[in-house]
N, C-alpha and C. Protein backbone atom coordinates (compact mmCIF):
# COMPACT_ATOMS: atom_id res chain seq x y z
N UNK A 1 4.63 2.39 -2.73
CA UNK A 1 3.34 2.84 -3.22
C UNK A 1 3.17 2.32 -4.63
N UNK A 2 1.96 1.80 -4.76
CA UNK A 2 1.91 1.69 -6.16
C UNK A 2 0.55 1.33 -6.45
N UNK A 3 -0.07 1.83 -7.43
CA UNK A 3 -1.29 2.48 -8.51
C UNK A 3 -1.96 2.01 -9.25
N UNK A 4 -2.66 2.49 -10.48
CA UNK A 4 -3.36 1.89 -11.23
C UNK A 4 -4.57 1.17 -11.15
N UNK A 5 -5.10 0.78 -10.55
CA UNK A 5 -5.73 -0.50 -10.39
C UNK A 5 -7.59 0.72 -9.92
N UNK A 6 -8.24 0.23 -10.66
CA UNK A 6 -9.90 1.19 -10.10
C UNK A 6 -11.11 0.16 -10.10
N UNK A 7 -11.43 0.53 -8.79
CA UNK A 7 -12.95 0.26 -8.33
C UNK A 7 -14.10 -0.17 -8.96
N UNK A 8 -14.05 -1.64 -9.40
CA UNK A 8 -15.57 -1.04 -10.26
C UNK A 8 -16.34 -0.94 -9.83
N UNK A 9 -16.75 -1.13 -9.00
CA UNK A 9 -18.33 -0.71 -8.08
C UNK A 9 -18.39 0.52 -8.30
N UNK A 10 -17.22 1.45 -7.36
CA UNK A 10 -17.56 2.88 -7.29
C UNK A 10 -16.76 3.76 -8.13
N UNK A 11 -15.73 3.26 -8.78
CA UNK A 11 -15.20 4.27 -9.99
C UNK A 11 -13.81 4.43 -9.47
N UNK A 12 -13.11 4.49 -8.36
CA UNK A 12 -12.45 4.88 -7.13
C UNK A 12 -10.98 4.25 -7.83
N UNK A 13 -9.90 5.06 -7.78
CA UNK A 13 -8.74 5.02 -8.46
C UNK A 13 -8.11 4.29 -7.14
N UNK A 14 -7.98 2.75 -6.55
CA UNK A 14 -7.09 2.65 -5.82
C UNK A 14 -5.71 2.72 -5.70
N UNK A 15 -5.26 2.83 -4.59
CA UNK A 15 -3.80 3.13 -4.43
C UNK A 15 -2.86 2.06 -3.78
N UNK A 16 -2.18 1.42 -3.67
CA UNK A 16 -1.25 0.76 -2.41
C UNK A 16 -0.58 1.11 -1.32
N UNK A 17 -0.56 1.41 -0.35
CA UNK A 17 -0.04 2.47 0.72
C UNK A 17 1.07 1.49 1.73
N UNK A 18 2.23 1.63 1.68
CA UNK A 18 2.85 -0.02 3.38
C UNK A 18 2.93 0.74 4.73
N UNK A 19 2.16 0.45 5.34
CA UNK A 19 2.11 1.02 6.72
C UNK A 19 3.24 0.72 7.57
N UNK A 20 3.63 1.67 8.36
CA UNK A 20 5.53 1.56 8.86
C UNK A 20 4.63 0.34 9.75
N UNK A 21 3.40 0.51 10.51
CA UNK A 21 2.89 -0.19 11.76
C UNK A 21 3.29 -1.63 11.58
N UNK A 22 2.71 -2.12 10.57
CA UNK A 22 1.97 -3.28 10.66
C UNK A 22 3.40 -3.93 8.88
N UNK A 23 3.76 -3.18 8.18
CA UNK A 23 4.16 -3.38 7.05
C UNK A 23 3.77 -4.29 6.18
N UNK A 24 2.33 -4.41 6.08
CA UNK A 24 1.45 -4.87 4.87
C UNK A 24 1.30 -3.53 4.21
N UNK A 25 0.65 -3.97 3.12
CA UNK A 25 0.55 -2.94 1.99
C UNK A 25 -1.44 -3.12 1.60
N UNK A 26 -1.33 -1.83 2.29
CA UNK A 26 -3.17 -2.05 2.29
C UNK A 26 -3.44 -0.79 1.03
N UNK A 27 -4.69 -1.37 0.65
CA UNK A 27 -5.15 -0.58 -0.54
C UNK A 27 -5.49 0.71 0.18
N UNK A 28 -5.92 2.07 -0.46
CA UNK A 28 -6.65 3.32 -0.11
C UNK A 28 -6.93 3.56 -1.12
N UNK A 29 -8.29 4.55 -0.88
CA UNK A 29 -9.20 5.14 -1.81
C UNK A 29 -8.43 6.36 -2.70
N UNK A 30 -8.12 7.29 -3.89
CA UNK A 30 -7.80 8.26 -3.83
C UNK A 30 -8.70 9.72 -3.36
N UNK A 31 -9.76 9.09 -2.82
CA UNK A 31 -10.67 10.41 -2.50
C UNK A 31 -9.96 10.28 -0.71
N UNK A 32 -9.66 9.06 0.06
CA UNK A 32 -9.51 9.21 1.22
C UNK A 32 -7.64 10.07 1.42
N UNK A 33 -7.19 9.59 0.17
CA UNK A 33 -5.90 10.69 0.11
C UNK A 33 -5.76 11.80 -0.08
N UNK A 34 -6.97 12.43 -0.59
CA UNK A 34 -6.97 13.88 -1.07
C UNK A 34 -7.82 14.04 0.42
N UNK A 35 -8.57 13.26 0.57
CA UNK A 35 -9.57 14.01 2.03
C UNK A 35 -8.77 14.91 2.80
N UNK A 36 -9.25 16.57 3.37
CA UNK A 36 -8.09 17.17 3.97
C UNK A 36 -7.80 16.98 5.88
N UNK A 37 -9.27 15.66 6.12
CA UNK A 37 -8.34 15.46 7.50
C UNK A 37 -7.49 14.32 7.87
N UNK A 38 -7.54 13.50 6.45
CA UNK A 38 -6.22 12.39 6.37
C UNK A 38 -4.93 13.37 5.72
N UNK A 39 -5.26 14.40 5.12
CA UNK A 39 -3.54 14.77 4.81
C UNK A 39 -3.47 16.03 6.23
N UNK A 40 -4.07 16.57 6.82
CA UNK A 40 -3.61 16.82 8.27
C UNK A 40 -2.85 15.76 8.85
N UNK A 41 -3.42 14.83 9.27
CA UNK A 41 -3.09 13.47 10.32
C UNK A 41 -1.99 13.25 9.29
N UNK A 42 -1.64 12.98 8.30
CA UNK A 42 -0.47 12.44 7.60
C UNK A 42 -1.29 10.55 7.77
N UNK A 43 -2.29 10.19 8.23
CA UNK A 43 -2.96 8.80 8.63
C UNK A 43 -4.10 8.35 7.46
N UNK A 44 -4.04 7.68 6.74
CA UNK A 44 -5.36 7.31 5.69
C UNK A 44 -5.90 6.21 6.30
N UNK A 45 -7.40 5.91 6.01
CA UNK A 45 -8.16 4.39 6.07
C UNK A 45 -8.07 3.63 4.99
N UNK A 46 -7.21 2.75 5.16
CA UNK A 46 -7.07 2.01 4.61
C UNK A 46 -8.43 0.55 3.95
N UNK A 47 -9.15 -0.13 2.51
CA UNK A 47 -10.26 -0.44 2.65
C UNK A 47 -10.48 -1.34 3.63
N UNK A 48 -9.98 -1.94 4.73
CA UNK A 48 -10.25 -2.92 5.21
C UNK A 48 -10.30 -2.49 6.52
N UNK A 49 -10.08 -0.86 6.91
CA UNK A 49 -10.64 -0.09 7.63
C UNK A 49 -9.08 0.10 8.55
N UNK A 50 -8.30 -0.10 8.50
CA UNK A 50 -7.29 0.49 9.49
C UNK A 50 -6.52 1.84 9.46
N UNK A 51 -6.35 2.60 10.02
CA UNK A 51 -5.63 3.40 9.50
C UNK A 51 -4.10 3.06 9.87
N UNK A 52 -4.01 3.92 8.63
CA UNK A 52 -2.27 3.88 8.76
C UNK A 52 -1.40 4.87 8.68
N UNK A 53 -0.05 4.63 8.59
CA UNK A 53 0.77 5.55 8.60
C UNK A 53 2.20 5.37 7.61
N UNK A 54 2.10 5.76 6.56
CA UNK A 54 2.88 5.30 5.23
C UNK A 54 3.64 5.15 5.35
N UNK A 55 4.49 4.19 4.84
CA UNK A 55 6.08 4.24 5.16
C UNK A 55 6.52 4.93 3.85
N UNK A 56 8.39 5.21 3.74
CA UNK A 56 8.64 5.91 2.49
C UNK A 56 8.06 5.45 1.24
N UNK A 57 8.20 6.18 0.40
CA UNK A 57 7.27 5.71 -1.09
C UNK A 57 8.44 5.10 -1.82
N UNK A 58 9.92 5.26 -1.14
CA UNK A 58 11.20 4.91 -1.94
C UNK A 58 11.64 3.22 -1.55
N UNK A 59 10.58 2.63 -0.39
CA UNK A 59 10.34 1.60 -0.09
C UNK A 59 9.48 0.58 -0.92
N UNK A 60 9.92 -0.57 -1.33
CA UNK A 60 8.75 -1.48 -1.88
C UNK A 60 7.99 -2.10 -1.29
N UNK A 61 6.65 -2.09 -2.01
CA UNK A 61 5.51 -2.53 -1.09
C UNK A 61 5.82 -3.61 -0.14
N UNK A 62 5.20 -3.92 1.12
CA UNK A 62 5.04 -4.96 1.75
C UNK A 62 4.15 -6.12 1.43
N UNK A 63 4.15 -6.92 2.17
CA UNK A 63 2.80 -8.37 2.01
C UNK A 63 1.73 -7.63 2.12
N UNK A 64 0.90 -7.83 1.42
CA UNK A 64 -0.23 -7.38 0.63
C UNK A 64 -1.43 -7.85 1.93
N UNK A 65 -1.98 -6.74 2.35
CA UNK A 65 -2.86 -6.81 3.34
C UNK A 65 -4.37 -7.81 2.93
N UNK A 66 -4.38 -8.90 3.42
CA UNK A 66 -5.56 -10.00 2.82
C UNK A 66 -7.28 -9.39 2.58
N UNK A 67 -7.62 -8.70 3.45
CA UNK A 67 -8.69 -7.98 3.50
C UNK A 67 -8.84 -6.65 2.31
N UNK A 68 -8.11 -6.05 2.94
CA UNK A 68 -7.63 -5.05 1.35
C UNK A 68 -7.78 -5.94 0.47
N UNK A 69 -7.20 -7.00 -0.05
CA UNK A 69 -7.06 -7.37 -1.21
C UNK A 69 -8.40 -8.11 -1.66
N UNK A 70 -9.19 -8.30 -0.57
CA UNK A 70 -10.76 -9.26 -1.21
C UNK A 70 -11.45 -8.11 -1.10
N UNK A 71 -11.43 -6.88 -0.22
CA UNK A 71 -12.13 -5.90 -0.70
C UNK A 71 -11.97 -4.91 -2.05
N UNK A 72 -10.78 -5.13 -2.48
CA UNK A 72 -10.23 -4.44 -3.84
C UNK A 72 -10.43 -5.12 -4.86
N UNK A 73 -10.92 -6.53 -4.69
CA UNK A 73 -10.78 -7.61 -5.79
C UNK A 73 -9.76 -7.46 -6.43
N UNK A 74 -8.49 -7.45 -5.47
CA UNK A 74 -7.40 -8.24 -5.83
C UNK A 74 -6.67 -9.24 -5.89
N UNK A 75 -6.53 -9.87 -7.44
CA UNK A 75 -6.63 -11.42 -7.06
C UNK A 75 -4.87 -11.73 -6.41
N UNK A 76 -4.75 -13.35 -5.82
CA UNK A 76 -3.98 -13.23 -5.41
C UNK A 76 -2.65 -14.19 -6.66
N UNK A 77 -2.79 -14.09 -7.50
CA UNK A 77 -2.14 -13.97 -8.69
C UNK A 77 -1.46 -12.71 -9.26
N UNK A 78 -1.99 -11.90 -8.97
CA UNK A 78 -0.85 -10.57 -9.12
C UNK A 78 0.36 -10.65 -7.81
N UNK A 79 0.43 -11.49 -6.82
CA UNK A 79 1.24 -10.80 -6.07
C UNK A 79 2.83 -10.66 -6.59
N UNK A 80 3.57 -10.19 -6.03
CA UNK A 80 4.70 -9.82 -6.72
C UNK A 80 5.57 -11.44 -5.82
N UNK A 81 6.87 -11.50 -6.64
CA UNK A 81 7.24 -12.53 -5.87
C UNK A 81 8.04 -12.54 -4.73
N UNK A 82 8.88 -12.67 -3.64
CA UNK A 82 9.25 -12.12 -2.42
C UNK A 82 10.51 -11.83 -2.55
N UNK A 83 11.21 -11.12 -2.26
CA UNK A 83 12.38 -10.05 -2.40
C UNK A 83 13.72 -11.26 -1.20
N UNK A 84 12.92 -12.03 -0.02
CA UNK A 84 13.87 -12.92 0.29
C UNK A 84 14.79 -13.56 -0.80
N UNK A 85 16.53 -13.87 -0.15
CA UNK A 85 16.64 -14.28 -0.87
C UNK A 85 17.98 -13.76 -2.13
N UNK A 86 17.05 -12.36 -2.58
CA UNK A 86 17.57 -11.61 -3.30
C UNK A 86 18.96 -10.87 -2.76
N UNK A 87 20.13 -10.48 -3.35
CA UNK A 87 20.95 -9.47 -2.82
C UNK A 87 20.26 -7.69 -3.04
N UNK A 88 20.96 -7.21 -1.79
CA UNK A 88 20.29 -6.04 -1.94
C UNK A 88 21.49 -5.19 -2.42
N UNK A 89 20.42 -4.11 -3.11
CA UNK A 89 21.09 -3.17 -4.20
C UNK A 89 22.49 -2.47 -3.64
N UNK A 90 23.34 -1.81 -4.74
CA UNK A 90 24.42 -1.04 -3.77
C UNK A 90 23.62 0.02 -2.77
N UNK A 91 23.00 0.85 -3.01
CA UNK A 91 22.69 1.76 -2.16
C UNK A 91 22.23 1.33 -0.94
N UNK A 92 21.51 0.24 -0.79
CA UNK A 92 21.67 -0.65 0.57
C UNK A 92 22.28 -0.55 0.91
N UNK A 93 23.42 -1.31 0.68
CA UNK A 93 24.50 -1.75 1.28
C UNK A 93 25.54 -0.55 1.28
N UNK A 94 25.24 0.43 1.10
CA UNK A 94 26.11 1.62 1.35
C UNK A 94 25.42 2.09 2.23
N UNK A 95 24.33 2.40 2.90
CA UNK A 95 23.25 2.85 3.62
C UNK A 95 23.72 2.06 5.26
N UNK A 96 24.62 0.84 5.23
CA UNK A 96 24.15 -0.34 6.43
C UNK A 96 25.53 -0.15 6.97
C-alpha cells in the first residue's frame, strides 16, 4: 500500500491498493475505502473500475495497473524499479 499522491480534479487523497487477483497495484479513492459497503465486502473499486481484493499491506506494491495510472495521472517515471534480481531479505528466507 502506498499514499500520498491527490486528485486534482476532485480533491480525492489517492491510495495504492495490490490486488492478491490480478497483483497489479491499482489506485483507489479514499472515500471508496471509507465507503461502508467496500469495508463490509473487504473489496474496493479500484479507478480503472475493477474491484479488488488487497493483498497484505506488509507486501510491496505490484506492477502498477496502466489504466489506474492514466486515470490518476500517474506518470510513468515514478515507477519504482523491479525487485527482480534483488536477494530477498532474512525474514524471507526464514519464512521459505
Amino acid at each position: 500500500m502506498s499514499g500520498g499522491a491527490t486528485d486534482p480534479v476532485t480533491g480525492y487523497d489517492l491510495v495504492t491498493l495490490t490486488s492478491v487477483i490480478d497483483n497489479r497495484a491499482h489506485i483507489v479513492t479514499d472515500v471508496e475505502l471509507s465507503s461502508s459497503h467496500a469495508v463490509r465486502m473487504g473489496r474496493y473499486e479500484a479507478l480503472c473500475g475493477h474491484l479488488i481484493a488487497p493483498a497484505p499491506m506488509v507486501e510491496p506494491d505490484g506492477k502498477r495497473c496502466p489504466r489506474c495510472a492514466e486515470l490518476g495521472g500517474v506518470s510513468s517515471q515514478t515507477e519504482r524499479p523491479s525487485r527482480r534480481g534483488r536477494s530477498r531479505g532474512l525474514g524471507r528466507r526464514l519464512l521459505t
